[in-house]
C-alpha atoms as a PDB file:
ATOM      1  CA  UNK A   1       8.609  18.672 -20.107  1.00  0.00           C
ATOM      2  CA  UNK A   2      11.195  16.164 -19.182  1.00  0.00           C
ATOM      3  CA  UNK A   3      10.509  12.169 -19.183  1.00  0.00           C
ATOM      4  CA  UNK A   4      10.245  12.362 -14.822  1.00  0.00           C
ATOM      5  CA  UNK A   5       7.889  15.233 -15.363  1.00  0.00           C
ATOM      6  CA  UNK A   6       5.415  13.193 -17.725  1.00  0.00           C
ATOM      7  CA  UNK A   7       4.362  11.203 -14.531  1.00  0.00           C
ATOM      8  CA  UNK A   8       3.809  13.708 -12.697  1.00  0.00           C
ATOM      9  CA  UNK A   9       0.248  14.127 -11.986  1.00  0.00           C
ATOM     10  CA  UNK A  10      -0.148  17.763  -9.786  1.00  0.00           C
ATOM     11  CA  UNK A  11      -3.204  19.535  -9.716  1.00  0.00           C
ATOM     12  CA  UNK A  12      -5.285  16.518 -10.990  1.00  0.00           C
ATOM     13  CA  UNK A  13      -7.670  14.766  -8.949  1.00  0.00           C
ATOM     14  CA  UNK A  14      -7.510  10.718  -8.844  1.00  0.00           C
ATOM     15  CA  UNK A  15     -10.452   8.537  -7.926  1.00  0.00           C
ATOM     16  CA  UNK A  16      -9.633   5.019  -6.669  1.00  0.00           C
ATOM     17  CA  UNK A  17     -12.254   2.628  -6.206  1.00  0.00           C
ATOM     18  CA  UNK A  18     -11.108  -0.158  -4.001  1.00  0.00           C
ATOM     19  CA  UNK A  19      -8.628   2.189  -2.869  1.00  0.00           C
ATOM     20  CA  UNK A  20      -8.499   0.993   1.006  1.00  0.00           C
ATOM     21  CA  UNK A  21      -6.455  -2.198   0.834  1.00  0.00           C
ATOM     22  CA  UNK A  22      -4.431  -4.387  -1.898  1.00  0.00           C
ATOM     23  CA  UNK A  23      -3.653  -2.952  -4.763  1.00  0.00           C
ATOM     24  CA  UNK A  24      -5.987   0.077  -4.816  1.00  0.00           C
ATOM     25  CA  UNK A  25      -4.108   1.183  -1.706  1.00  0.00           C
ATOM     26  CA  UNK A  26      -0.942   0.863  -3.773  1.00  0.00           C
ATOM     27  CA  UNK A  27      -2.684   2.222  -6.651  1.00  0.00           C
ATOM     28  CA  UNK A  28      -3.974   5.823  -4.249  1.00  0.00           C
ATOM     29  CA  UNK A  29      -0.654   6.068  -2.634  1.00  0.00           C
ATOM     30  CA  UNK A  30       1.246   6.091  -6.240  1.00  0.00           C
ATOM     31  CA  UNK A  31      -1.173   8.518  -7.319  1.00  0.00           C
ATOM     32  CA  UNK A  32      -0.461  10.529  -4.349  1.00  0.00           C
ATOM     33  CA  UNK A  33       3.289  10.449  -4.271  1.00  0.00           C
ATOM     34  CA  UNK A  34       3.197  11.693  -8.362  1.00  0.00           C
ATOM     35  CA  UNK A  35       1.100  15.009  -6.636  1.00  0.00           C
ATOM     36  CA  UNK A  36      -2.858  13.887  -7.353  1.00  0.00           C
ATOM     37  CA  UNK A  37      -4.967  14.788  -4.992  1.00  0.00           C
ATOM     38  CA  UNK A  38      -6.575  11.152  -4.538  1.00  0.00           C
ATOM     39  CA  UNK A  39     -10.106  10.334  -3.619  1.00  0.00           C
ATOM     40  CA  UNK A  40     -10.729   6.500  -2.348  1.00  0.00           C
ATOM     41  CA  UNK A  41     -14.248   5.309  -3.373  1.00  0.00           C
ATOM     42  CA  UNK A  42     -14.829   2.362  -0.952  1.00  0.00           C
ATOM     43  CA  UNK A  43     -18.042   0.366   1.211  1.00  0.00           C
ATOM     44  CA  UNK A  44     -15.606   0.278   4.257  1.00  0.00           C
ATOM     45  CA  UNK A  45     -15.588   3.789   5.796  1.00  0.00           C
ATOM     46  CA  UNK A  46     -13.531   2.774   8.792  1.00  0.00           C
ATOM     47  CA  UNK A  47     -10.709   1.047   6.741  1.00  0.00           C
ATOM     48  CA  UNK A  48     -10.853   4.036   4.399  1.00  0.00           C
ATOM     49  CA  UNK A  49      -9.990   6.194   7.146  1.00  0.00           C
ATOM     50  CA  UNK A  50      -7.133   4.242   8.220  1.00  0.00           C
ATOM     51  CA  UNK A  51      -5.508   4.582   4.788  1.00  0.00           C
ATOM     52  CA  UNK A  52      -6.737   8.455   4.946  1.00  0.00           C
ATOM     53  CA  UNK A  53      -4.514   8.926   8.309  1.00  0.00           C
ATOM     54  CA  UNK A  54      -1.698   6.429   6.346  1.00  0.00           C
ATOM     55  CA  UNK A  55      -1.691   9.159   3.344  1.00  0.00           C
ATOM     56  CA  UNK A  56      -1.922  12.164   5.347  1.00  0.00           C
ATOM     57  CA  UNK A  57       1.874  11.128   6.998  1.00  0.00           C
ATOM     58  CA  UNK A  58       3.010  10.670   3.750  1.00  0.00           C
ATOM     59  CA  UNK A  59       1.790  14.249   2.813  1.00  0.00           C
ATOM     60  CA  UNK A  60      -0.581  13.316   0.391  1.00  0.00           C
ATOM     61  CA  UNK A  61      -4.087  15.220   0.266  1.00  0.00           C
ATOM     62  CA  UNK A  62      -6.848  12.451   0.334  1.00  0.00           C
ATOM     63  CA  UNK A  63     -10.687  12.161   1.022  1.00  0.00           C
ATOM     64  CA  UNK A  64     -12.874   9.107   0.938  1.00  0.00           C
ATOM     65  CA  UNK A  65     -15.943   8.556  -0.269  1.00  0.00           C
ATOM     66  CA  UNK A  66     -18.454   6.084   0.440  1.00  0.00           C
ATOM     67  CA  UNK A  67     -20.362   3.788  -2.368  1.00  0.00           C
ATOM     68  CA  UNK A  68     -21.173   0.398  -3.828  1.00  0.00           C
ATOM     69  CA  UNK A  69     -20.337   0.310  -7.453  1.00  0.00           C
ATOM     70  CA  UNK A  70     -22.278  -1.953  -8.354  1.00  0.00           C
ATOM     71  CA  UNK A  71     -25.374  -0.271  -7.227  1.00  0.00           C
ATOM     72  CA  UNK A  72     -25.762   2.461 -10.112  1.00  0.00           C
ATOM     73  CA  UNK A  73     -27.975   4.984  -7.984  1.00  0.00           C
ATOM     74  CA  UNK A  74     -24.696   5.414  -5.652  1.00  0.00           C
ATOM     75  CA  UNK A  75     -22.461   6.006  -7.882  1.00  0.00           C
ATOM     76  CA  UNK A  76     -24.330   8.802  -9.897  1.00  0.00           C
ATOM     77  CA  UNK A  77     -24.930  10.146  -6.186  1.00  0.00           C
ATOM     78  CA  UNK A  78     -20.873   9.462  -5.546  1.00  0.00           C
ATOM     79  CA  UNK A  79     -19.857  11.227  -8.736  1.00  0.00           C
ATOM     80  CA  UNK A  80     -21.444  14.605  -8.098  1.00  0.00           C
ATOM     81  CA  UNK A  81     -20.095  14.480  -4.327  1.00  0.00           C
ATOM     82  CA  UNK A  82     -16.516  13.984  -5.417  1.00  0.00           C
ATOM     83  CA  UNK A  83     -16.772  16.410  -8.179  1.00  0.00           C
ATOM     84  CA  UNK A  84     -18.800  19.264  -5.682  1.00  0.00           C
ATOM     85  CA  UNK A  85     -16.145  18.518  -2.901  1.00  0.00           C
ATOM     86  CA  UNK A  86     -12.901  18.109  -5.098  1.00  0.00           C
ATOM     87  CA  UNK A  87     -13.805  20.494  -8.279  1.00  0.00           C
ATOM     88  CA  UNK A  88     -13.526  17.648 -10.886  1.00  0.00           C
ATOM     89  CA  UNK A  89     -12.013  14.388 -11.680  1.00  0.00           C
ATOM     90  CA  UNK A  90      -9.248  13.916 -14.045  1.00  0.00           C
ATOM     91  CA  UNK A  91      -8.111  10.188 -13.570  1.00  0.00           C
ATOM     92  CA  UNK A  92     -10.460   7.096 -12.820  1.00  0.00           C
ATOM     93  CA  UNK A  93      -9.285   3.954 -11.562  1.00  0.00           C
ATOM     94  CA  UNK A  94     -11.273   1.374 -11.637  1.00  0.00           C
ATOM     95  CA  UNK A  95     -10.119  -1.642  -9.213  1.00  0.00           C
ATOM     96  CA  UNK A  96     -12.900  -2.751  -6.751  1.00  0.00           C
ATOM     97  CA  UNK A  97     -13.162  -6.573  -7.769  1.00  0.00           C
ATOM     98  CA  UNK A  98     -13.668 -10.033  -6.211  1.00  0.00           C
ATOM     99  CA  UNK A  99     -12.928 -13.186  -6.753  1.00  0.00           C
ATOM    100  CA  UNK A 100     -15.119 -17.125  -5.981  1.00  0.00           C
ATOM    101  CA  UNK A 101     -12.656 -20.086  -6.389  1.00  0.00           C
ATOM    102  CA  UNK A 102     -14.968 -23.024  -7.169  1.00  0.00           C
ATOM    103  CA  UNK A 103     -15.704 -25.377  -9.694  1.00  0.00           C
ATOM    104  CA  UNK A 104     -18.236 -24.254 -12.512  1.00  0.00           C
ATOM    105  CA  UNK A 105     -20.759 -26.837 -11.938  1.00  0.00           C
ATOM    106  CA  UNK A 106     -20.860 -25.697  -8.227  1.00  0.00           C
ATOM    107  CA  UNK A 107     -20.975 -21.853  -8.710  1.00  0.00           C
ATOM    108  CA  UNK A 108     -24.085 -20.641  -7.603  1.00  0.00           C
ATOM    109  CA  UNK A 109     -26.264 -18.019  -9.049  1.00  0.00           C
ATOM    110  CA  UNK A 110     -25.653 -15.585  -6.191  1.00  0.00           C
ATOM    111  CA  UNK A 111     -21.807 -16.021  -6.427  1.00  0.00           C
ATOM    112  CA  UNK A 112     -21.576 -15.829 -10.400  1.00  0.00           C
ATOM    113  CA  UNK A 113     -24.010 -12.615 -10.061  1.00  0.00           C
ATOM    114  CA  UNK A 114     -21.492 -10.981  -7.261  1.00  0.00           C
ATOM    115  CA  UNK A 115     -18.643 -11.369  -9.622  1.00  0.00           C
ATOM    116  CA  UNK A 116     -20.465  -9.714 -12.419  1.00  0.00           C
ATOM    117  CA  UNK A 117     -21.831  -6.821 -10.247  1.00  0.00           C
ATOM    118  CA  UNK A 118     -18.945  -6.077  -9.140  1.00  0.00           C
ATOM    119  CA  UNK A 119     -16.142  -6.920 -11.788  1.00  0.00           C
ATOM    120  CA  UNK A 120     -17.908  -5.966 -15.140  1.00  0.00           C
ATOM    121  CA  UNK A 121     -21.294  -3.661 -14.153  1.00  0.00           C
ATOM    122  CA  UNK A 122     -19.138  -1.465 -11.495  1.00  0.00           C
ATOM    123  CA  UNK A 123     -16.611  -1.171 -14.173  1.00  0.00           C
ATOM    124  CA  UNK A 124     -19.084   0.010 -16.206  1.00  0.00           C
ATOM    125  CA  UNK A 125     -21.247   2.263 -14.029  1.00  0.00           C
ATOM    126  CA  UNK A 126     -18.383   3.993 -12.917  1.00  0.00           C
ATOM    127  CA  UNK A 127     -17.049   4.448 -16.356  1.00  0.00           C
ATOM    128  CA  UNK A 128     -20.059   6.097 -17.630  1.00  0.00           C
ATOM    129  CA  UNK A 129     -20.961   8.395 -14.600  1.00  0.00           C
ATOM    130  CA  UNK A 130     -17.495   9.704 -14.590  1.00  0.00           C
ATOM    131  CA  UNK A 131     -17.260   9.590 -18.231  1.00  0.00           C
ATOM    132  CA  UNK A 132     -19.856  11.691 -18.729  1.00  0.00           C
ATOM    133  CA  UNK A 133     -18.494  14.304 -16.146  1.00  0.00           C
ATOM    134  CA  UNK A 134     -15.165  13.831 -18.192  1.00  0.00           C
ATOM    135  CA  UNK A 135     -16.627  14.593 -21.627  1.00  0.00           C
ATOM    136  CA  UNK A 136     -18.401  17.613 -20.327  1.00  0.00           C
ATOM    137  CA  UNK A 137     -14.752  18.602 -19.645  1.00  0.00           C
ATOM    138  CA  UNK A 138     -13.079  17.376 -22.624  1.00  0.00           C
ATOM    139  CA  UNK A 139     -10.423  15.889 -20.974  1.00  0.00           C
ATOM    140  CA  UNK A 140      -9.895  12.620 -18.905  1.00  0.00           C
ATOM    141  CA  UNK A 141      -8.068   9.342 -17.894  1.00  0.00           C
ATOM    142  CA  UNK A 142      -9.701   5.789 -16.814  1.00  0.00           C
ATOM    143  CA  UNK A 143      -7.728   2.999 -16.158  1.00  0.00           C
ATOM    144  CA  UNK A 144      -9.535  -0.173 -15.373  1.00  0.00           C
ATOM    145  CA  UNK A 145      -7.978  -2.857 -13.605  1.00  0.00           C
ATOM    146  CA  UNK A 146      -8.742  -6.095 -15.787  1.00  0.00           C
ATOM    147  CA  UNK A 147      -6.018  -9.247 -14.745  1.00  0.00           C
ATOM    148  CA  UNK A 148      -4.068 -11.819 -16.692  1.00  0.00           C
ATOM    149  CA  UNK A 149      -6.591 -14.362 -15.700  1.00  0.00           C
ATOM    150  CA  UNK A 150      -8.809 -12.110 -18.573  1.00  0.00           C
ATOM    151  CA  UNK A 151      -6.519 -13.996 -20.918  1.00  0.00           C
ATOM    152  CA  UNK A 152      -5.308 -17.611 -19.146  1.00  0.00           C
ATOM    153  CA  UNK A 153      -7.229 -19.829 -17.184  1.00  0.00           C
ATOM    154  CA  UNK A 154      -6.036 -19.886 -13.879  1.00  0.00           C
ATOM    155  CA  UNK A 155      -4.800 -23.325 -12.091  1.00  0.00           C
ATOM    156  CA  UNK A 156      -5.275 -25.115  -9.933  1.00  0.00           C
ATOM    157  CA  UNK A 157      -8.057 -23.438  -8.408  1.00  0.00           C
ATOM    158  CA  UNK A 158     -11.231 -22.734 -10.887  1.00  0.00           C
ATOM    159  CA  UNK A 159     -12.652 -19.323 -11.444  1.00  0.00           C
ATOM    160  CA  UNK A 160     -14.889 -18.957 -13.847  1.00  0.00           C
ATOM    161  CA  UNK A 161     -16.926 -16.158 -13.322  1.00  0.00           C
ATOM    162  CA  UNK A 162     -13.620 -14.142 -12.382  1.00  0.00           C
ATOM    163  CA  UNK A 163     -12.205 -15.281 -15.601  1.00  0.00           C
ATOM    164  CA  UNK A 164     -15.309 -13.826 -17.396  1.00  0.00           C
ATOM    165  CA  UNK A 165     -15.047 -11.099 -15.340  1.00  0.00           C
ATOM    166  CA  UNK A 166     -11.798  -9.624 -16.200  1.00  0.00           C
ATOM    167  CA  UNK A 167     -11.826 -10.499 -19.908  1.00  0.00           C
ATOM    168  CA  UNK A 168     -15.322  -8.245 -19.893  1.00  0.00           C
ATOM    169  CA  UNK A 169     -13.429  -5.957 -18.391  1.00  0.00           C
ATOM    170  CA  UNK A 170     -10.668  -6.121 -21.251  1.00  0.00           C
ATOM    171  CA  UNK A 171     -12.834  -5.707 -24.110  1.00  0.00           C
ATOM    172  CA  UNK A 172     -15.259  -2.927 -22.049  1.00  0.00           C
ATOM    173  CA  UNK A 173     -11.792  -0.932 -22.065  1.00  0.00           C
ATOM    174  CA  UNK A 174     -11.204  -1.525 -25.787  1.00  0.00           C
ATOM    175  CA  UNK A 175     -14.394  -0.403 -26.615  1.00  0.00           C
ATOM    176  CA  UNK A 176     -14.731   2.968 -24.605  1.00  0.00           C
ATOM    177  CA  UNK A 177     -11.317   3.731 -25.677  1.00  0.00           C
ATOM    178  CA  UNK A 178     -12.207   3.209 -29.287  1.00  0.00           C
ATOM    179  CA  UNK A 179     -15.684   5.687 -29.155  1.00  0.00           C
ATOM    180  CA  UNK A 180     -14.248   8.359 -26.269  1.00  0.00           C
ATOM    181  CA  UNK A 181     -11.027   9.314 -27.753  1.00  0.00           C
ATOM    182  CA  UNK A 182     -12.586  12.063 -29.651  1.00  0.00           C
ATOM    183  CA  UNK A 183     -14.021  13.331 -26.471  1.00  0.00           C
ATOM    184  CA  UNK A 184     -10.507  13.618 -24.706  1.00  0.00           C
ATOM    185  CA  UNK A 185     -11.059  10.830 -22.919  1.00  0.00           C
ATOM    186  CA  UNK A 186      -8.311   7.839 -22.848  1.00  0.00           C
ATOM    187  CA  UNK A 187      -9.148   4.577 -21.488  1.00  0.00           C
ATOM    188  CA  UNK A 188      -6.583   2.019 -20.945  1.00  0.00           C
ATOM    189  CA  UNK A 189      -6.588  -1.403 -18.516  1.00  0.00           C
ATOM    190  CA  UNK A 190      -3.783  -2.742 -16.451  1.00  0.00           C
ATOM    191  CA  UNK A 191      -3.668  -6.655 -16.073  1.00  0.00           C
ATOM    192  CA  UNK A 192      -1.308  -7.603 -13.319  1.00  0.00           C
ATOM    193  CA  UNK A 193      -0.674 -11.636 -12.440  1.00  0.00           C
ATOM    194  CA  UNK A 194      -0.330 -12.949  -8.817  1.00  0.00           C
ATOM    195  CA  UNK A 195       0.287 -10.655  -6.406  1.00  0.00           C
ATOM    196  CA  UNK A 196       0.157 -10.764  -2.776  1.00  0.00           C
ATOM    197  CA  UNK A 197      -2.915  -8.894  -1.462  1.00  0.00           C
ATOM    198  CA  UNK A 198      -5.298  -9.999   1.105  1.00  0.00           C
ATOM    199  CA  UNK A 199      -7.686 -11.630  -1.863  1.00  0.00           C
ATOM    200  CA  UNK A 200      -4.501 -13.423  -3.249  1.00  0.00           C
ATOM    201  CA  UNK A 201      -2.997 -16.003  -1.403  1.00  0.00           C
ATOM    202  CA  UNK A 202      -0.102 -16.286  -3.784  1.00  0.00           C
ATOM    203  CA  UNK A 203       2.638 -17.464  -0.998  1.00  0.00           C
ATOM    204  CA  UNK A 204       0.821 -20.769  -0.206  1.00  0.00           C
ATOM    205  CA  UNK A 205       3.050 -23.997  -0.466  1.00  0.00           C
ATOM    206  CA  UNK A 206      -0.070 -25.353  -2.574  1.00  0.00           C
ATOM    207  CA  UNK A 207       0.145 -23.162  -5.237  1.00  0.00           C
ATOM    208  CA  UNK A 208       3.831 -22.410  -5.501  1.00  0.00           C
ATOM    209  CA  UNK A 209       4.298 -25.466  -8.590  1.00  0.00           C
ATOM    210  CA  UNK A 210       1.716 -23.760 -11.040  1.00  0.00           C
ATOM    211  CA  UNK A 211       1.400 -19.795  -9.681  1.00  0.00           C
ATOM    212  CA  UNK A 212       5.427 -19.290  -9.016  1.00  0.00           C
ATOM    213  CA  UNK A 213       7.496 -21.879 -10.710  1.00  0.00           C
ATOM    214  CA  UNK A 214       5.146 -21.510 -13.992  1.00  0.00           C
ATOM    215  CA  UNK A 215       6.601 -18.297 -14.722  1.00  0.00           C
ATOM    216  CA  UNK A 216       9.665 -17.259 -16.290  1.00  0.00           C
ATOM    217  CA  UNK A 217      10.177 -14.799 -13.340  1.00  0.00           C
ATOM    218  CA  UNK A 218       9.248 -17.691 -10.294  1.00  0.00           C
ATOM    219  CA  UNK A 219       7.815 -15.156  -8.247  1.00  0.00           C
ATOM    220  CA  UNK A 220       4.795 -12.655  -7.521  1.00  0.00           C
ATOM    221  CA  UNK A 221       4.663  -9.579  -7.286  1.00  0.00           C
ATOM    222  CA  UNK A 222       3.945  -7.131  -4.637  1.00  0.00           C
ATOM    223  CA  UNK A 223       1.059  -4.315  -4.941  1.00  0.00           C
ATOM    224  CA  UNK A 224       3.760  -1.834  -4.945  1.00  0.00           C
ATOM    225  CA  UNK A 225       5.462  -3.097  -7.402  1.00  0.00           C
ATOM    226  CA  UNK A 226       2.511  -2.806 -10.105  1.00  0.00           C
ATOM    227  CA  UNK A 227       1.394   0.663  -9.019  1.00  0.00           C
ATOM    228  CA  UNK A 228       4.635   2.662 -11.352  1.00  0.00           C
ATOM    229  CA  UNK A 229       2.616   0.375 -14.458  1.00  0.00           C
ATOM    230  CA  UNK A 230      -0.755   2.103 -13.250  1.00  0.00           C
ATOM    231  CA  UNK A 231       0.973   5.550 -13.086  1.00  0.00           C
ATOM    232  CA  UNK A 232       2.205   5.333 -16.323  1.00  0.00           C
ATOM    233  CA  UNK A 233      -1.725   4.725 -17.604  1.00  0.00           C
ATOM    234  CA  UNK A 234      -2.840   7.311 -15.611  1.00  0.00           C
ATOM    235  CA  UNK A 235      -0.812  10.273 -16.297  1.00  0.00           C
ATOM    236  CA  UNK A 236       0.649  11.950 -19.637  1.00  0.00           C
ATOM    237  CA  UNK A 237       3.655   9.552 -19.802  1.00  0.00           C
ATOM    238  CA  UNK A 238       1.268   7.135 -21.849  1.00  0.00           C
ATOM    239  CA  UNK A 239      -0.326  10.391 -23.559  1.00  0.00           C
ATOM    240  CA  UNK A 240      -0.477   8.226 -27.248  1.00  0.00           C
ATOM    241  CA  UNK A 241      -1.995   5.314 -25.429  1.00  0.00           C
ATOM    242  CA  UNK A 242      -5.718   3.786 -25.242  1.00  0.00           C
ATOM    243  CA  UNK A 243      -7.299   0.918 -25.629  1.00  0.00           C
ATOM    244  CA  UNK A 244      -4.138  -0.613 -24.270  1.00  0.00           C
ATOM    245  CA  UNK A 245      -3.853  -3.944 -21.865  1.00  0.00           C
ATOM    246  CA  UNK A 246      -0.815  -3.719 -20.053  1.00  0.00           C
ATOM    247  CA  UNK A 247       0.049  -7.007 -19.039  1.00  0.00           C
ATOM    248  CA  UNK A 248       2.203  -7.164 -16.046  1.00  0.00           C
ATOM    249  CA  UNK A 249       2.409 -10.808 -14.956  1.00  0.00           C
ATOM    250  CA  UNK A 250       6.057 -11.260 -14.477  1.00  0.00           C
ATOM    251  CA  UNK A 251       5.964 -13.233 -17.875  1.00  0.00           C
ATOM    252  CA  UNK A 252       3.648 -15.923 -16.560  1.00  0.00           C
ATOM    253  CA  UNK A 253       1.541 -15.725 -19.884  1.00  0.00           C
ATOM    254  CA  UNK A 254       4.260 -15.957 -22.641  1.00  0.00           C
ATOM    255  CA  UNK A 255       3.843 -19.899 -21.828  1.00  0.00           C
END
């Protein structure tokens, strides 16, 4: 195998959660272009099926699939569509997330429990309902999408339940990684820093002093630009890796 062909990902089947928009749209069509076939896992059918129609130009075979991950009864139900309509799931990507800007002492209960749902228990139910569908196989990749802000705090706007969130996320990783590798199963994160997606509004004058000129690089990043650091995770090029972070933040937290 040459070092191109350790990226490559044909035959394999790739579920993206969050995969219609930001980064998980980078993340599917990376996936895609390295030969996965790539199944988005996403609440908005109709945006799914714009990214569907997106993929198909690009010749890359894709289905959708409808769930909320943080409700655990949909995802079991999710898992044994994909694997009945696809014949089995090699990579997982976990990257559905969102984000509340405010102040701690003005978080609200239903905001701080709509980070966790979302952030830390879909990480987690997903995890487990594929993983178990990957240990029955032997063989398997997850790659959960933590962020730098899992190891800064973020200024000037206040986060803490994303914050929380993502550093969960970090340690979930760590922890699978560390109990599944006998069962074939690697499980890395990726933790990207600012980069333009429709939940990041990284190109706004207001932030450019502690968000751009803060790091060594004094710029963000685009989605596209991560998804080669998410290939590598997912596919045999990182075949000795798991339990791994992979910070990609443009250098922002060297300082």
């Amino acid at each position: 195998m040459s070092v191109l062909d350790a990226f490559r990902l044909d035959g394999r089947t790739a579920v993206v959660t969050g995969g219609n928009r930001g980064l998980g749209r980078a993340f599917a069509t990376a996936l895609g272009e390295a030969g996965a076939t790539v199944a988005i896992l996403a609440r908005d059918t109709a945006q799914s099926e714009l990214v569907l129609a997106d993929l198909a130009e690009r010749g890359i075979s894709a289905h959708a699939f409808r769930a909320d991950v943080s409700r655990r009864a949909e995802v079991d139900a999710v898992v044994e569509e994909i694997v009945e309509a696809l014949g089995g799931v090699d990579v997982l990507v976990n990257n559905a997330g969102t984000c509340v800007h405010r102040p701690a002492l003005e978080v609200t209960d239903a905001e701080w429990q709509e980070v966790i749902d979302t952030n830390v228990t879909g990480v987690w139910n997903c995890c487990q309902a594929f993983g178990r569908h990957m240990a029955e196989r032997g063989r398997g990749t997850i790659v959960n999408i933590g962020s730098m802000s899992g190891l800064v705090v973020n200024r000037p706007q206040w986060q803490p339940a994303y914050n929380a969130s993502k550093a969960a996320v970090h340690q979930l990783t760590k922890s699978l990684a560390a109990e599944w590798a006998p069962l074939g199963i690697r499980v890395n994160a990726l933790a990207p820093g600012y980069v333009k997606t429709e939940m990041a509004p990284v190109d706004e004058p207001q932030y450019r002093q502690n968000w751009i000129e803060d790091a060594p690089m004094q710029r963000y990043s685009t989605p596209e630009e991560i998804a080669p650091s998410l290939l590598y995770l997912a596919s045999d090029a990182s075949s000795f890796a798991t339990g791994t972070v992979l910070v990609t933040d443009g250098g922002y937290t060297v300082f």
